[in-house]
Protein backbone atom coordinates (compact mmCIF):
# COMPACT_ATOMS: atom_id res chain seq x y z
CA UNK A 1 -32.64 -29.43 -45.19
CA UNK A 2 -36.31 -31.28 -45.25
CA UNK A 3 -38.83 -29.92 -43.91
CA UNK A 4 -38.74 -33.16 -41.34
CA UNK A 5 -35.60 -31.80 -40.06
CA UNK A 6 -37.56 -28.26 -39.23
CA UNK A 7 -40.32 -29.58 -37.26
CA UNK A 8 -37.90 -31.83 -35.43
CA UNK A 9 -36.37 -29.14 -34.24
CA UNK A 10 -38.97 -27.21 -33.96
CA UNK A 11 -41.47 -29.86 -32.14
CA UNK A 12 -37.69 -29.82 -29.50
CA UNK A 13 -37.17 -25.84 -29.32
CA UNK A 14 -40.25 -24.42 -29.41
CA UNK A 15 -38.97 -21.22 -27.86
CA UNK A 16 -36.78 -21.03 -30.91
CA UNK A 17 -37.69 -18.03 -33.89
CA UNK A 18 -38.50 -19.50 -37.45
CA UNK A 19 -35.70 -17.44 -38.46
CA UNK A 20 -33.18 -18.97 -36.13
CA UNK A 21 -34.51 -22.44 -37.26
CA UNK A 22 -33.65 -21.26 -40.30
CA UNK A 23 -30.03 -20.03 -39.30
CA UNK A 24 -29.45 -23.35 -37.56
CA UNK A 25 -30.35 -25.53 -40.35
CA UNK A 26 -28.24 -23.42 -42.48
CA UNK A 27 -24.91 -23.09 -40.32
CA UNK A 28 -25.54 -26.35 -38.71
CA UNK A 29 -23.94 -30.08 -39.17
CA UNK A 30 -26.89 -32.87 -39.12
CA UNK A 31 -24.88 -35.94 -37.58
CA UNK A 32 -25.74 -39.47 -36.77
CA UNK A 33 -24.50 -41.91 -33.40
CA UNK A 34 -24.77 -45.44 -32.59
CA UNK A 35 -24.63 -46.36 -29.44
CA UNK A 36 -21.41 -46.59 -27.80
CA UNK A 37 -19.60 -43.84 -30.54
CA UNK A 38 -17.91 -40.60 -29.01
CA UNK A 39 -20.07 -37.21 -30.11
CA UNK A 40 -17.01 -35.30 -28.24
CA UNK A 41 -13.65 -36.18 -27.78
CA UNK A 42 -11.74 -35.05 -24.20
CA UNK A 43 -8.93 -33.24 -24.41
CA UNK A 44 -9.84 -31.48 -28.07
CA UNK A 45 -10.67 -27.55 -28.49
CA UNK A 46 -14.66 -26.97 -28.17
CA UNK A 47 -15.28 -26.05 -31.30
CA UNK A 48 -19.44 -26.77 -31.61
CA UNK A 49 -22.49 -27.20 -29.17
CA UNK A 50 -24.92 -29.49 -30.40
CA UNK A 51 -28.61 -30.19 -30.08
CA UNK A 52 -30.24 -33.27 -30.27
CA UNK A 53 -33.12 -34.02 -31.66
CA UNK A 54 -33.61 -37.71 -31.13
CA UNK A 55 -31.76 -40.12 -28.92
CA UNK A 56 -29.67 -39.31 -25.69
CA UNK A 57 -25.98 -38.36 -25.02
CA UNK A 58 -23.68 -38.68 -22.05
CA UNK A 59 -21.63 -36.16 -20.84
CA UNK A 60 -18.74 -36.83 -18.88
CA UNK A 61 -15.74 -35.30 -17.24
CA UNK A 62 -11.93 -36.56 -17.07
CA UNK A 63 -9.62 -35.88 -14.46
CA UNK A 64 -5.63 -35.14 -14.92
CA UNK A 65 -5.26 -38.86 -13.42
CA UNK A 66 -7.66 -40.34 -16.53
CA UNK A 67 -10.92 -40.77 -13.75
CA UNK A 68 -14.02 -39.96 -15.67
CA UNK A 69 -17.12 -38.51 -14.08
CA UNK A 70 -20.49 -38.39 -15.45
CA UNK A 71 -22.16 -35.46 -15.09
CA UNK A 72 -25.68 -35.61 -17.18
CA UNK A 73 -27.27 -36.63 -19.88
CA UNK A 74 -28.55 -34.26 -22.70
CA UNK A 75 -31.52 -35.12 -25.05
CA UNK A 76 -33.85 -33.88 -27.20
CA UNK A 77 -35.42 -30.08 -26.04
CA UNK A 78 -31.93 -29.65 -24.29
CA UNK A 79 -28.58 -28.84 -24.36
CA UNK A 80 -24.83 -29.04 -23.49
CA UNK A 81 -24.29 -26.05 -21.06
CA UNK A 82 -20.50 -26.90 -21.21
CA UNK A 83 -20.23 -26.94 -24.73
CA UNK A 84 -21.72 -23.18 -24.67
CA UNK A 85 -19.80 -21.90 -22.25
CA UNK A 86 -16.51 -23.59 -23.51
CA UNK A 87 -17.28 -22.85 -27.10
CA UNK A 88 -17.94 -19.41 -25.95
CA UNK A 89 -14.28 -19.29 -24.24
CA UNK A 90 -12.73 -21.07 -26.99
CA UNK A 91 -11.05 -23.37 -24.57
CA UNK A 92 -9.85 -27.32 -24.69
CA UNK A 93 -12.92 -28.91 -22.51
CA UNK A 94 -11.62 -31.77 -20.17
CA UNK A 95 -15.10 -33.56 -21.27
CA UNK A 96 -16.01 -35.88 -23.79
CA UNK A 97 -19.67 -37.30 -24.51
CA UNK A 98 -20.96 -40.86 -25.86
CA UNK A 99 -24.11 -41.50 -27.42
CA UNK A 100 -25.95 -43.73 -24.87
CA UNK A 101 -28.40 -44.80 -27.64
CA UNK A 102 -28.61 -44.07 -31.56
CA UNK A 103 -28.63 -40.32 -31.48
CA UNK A 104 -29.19 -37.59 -34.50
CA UNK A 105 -27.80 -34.16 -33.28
CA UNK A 106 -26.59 -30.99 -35.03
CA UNK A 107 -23.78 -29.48 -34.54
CA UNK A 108 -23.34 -26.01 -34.43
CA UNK A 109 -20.53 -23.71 -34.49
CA UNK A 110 -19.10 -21.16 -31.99
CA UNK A 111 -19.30 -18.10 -33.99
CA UNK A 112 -22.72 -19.09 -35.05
CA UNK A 113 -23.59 -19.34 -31.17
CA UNK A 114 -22.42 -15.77 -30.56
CA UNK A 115 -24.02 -14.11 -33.27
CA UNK A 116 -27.42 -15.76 -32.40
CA UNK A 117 -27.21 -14.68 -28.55
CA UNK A 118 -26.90 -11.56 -29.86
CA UNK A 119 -29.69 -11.24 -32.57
CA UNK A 120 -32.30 -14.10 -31.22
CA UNK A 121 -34.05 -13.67 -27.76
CA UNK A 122 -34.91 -17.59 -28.34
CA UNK A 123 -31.49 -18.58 -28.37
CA UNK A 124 -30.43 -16.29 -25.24
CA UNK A 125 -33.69 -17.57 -23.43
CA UNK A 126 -32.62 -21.27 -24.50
CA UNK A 127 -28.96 -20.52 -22.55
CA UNK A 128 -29.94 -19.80 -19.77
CA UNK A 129 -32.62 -22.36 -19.47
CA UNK A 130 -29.60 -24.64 -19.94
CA UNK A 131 -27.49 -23.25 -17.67
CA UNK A 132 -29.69 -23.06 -15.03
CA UNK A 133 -31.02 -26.38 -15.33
CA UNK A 134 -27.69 -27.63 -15.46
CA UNK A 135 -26.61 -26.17 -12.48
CA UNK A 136 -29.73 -27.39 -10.07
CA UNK A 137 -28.54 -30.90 -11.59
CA UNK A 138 -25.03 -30.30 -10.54
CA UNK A 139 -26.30 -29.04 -6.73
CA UNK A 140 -28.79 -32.28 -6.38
CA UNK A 141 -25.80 -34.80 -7.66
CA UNK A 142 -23.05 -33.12 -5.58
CA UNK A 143 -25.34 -33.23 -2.44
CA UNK A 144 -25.84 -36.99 -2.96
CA UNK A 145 -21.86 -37.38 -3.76
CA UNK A 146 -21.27 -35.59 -0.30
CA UNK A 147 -23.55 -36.83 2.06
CA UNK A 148 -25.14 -40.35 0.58
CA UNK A 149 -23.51 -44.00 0.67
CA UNK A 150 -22.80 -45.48 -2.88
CA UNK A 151 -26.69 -47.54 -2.39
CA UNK A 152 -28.10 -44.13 -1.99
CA UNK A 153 -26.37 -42.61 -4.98
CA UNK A 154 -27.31 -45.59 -6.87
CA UNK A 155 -30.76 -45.30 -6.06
CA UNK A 156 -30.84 -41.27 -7.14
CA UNK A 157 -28.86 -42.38 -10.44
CA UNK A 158 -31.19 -44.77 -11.61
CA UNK A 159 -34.36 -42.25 -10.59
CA UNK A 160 -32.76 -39.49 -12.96
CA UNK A 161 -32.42 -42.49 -15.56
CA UNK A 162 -36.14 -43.46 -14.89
CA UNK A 163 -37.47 -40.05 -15.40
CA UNK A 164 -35.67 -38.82 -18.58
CA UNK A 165 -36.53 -41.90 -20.23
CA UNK A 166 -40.34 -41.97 -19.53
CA UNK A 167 -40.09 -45.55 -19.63
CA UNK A 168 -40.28 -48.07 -16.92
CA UNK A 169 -37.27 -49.97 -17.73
CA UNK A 170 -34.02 -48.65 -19.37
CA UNK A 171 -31.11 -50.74 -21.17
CA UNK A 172 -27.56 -50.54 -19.51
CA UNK A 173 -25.84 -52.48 -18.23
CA UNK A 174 -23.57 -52.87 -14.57
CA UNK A 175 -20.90 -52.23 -16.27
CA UNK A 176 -21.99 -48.70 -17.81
CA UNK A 177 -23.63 -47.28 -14.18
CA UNK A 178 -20.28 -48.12 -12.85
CA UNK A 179 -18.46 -46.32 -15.22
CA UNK A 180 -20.85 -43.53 -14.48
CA UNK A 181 -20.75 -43.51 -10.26
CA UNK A 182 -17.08 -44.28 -10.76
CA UNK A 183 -17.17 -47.53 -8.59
CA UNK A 184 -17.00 -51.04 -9.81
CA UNK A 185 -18.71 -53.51 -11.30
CA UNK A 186 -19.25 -55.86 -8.40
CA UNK A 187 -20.30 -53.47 -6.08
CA UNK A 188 -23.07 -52.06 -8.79
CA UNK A 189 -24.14 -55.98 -9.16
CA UNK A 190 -24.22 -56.43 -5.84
CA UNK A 191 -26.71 -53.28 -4.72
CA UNK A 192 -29.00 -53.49 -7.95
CA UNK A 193 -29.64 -57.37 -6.51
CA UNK A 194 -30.50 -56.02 -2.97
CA UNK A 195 -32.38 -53.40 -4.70
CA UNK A 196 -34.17 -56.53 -6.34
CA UNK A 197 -34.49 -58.60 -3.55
CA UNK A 198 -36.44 -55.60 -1.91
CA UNK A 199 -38.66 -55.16 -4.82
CA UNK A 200 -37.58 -52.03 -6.35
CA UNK A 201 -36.74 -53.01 -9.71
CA UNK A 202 -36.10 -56.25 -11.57
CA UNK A 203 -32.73 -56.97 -13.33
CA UNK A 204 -33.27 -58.28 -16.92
CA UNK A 205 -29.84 -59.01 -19.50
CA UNK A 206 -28.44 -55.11 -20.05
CA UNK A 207 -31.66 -54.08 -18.66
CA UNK A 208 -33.79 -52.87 -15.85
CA UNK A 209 -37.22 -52.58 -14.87
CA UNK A 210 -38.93 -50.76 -12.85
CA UNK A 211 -41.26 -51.43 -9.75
CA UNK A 212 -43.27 -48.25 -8.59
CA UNK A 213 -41.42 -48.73 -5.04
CA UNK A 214 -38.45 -47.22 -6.20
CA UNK A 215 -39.46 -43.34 -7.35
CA UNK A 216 -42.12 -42.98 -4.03
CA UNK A 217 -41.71 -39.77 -3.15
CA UNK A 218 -40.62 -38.29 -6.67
CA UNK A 219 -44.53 -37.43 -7.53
């Protein structure tokens, strides 16, 4: 592996022990994802977690009817609390993940994962870091699932989207936050123009941009 590779993942995990970098880079798969390609496939035995060290990836659930659910996004510095805890279990995960733009990740085996909990405080630390960061994202989307309109839940999607990127405007498209709030395509179009219309963000082709309007508040 080059030593680009190392400080990529080390400049991501800091928290991580030279000599787990080293095990990583060792027992670890380097892969590569265009936008749009499937990192995990639903309904296939979690066999690897992965970390990312450049790009972002979608993680999604699927229901017994075929209803997918998106449930957050990991990029570089984090990881798939899921894919620990299923690998862990050696269970068939009912999610599946898409590269939301070109993504390099590395996979890394189950059995590695145990062994390193075991003999790396860095990799135990970088768990339950996941976990837990996970979880508060689960709590914040569930409240806005149970008690907010579809404009409200909008509005809180697109702030999460704002803030992970560090950008002020993001490409996707109507079609893909539908997908991801599980509503339609119309009704997206139709509150991302109100949105608009009060000055919150402007709508560009499989793009938006931000107006400082919309994350008052998030400071």
């Amino acid at each position: 592996m080059s030593n680009d590779l190392t400080e990529k993942v080390r400049n991501n995990y800091p928290w991580f022990e030279d000599d787990l970098i080293a095990g990583i880079l060792q027992k670890g798969r380097v892969r590569q994802f265009k936008k749009g390609e499937t990192v995990i496939h639903a309904k296939e035995p979690i066999t690897h977690s992965l970390l990312c060290i450049a790009g972002r990836i979608n993680v999604y659930r699927e229901d017994e009817s075929g209803n997918s659910y998106f449930l957050y996004t990991i990029e570089p510095g984090s990881g798939c609390a899921l894919t620990l805890y299923c690998g862990e279990e050696s269970s068939t995960g009912d999610l599946y993940a898409i590269a939301s733009e070109d993504s390099e990740v590395i996979m890394i085996p189950v059995k590695s994962m145990m062994e390193w909990s075991k003999a790396f405080p860095g990799w135990l630390e970088f768990t339950f870091k996941t976990y837990l960061h996970r979880f508060r994202e689960l709590m914040e989307v569930l409240d806005q699932v149970a008690f907010n309109k579809m404009d409200q839940q909008l509005e809180f999607y697109l702030k999460r989207k704002f803030i992970k990127s560090g950008n002020s405007e993001i490409k996707i498209t109507h079609q893909e936050i539908a997908d991801d709030l599980n509503s339609s395509r119309e009704v997206i179009s139709r509150l991302l123009k109100k949105m608009e219309q009060d000055k919150k963000l402007i709508l560009k082709r499989s793009a938006i941009i931000l107006e400082p309007i919309l994350m008052e508040g998030e400071k």
